[in-house]
C-alpha atoms as a PDB file:
ATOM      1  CA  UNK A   1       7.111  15.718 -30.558  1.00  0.00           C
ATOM      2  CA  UNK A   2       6.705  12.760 -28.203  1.00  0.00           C
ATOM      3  CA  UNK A   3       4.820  10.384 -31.587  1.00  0.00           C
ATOM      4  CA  UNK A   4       7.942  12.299 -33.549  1.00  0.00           C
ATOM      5  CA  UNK A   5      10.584  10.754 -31.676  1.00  0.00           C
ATOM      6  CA  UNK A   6       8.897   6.963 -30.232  1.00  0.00           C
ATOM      7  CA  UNK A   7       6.461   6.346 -33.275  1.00  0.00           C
ATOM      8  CA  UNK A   8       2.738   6.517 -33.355  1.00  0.00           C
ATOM      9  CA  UNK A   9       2.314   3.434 -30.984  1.00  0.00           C
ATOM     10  CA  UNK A  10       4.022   5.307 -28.053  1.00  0.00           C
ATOM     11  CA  UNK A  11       1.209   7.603 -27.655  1.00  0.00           C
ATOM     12  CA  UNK A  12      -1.480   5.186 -27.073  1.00  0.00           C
ATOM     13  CA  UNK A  13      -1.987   4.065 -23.386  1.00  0.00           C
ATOM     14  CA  UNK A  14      -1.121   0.980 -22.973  1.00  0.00           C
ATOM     15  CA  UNK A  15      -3.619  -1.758 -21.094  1.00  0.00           C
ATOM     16  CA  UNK A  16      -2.255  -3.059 -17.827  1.00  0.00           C
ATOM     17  CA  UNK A  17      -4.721  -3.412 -15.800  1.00  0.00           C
ATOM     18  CA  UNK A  18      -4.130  -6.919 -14.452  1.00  0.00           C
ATOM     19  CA  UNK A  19      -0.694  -5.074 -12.954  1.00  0.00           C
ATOM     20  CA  UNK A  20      -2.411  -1.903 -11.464  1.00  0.00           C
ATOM     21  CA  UNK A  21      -1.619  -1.394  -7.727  1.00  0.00           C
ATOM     22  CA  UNK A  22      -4.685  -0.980  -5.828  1.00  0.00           C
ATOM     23  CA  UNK A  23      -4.053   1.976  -2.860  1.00  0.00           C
ATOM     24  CA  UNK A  24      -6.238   2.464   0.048  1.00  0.00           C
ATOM     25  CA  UNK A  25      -6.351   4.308   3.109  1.00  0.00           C
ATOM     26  CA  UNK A  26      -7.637   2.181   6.032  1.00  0.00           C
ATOM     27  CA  UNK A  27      -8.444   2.782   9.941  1.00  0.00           C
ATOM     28  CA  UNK A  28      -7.533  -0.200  12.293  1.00  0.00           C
ATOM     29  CA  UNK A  29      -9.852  -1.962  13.700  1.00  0.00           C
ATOM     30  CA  UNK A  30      -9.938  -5.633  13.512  1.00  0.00           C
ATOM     31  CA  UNK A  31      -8.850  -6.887  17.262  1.00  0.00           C
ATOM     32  CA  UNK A  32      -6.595  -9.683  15.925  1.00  0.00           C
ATOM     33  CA  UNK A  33      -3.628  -7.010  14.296  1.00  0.00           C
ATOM     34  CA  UNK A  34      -3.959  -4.575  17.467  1.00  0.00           C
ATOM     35  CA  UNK A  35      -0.036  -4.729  18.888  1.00  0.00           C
ATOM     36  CA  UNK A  36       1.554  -6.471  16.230  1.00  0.00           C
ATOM     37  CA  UNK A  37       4.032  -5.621  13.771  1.00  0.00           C
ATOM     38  CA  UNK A  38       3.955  -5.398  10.196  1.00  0.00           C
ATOM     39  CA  UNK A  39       5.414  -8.063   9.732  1.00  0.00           C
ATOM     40  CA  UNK A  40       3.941 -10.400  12.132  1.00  0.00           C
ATOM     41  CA  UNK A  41       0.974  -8.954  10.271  1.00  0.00           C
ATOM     42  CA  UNK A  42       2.397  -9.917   6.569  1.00  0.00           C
ATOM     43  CA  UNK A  43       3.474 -13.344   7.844  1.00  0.00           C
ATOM     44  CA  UNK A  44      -0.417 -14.511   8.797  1.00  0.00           C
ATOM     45  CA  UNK A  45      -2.291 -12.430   5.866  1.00  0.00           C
ATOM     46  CA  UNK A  46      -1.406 -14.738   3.179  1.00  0.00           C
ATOM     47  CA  UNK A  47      -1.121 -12.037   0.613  1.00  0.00           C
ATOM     48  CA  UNK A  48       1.145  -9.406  -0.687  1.00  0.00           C
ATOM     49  CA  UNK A  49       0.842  -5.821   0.755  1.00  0.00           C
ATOM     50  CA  UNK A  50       2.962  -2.532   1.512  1.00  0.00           C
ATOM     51  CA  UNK A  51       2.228   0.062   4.550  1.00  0.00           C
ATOM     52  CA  UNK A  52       3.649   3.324   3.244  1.00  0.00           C
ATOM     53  CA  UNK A  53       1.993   5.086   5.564  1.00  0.00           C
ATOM     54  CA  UNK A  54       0.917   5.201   9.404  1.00  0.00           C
ATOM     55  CA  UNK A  55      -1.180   8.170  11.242  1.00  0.00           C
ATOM     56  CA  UNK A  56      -0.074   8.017  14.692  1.00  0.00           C
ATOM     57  CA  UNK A  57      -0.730  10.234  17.471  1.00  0.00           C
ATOM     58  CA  UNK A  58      -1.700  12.656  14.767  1.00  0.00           C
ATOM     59  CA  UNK A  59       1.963  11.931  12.965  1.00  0.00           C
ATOM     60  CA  UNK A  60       2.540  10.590   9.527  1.00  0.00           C
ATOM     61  CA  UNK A  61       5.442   8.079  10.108  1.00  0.00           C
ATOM     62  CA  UNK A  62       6.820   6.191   7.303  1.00  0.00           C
ATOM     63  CA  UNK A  63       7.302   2.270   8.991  1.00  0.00           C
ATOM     64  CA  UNK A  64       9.660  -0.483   8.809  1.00  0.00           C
ATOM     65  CA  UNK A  65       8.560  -3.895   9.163  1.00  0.00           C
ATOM     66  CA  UNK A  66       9.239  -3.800  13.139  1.00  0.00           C
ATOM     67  CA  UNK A  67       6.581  -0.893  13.388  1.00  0.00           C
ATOM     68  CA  UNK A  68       3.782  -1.534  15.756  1.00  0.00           C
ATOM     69  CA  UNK A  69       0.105  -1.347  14.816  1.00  0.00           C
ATOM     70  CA  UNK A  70      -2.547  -0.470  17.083  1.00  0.00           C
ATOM     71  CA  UNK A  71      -6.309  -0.007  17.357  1.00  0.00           C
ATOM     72  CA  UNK A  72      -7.837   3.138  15.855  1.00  0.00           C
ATOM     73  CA  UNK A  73      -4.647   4.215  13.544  1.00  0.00           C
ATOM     74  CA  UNK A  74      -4.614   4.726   9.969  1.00  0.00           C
ATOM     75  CA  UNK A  75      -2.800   3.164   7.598  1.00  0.00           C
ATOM     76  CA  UNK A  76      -2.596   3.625   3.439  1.00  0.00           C
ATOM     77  CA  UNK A  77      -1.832   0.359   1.658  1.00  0.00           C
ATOM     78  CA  UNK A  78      -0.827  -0.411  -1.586  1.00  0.00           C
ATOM     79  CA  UNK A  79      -1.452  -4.099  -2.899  1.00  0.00           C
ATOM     80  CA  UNK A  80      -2.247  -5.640  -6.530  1.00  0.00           C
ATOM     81  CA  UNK A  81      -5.814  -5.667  -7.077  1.00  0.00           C
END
């Protein structure tokens, strides 16, 4: 139905990989991001990153860039590759 309605070519992945988001899960522990905020953090990495995601106290919290980031919490990040 789908190749009946958008042609043969609309069937057949297409290659993106040079856009593909790369998504990790991470646990904190580099000293020099321990107490400060995501965007503090952004500001001095030099590259281009989201935090969807923080573990804390055993919580899944979704942050804003004023969240807080401290030693031993887990974070997933998406990024390009």
């Amino acid at each position: 139905i789908m190749k009946a309605l958008f042609g043969r070519n609309a069937a057949k992945p297409q290659d993106n990989s040079k856009d593909n988001a790369f998504v990790a899960e991470y646990q904190v522990s580099n000293p020099a991001i321990f107490g400060k905020s995501i965007k503090e953090i952004r500001e001095s990495a030099g590259c281009q990153f989201v935090i969807s995601r923080v573990w804390k106290d055993g919580k899944v919290i979704i942050p804003t860039s004023d969240t807080v980031i401290e030693e031993n919490e887990h974070i997933l990040l998406t990024s390009a590759k």
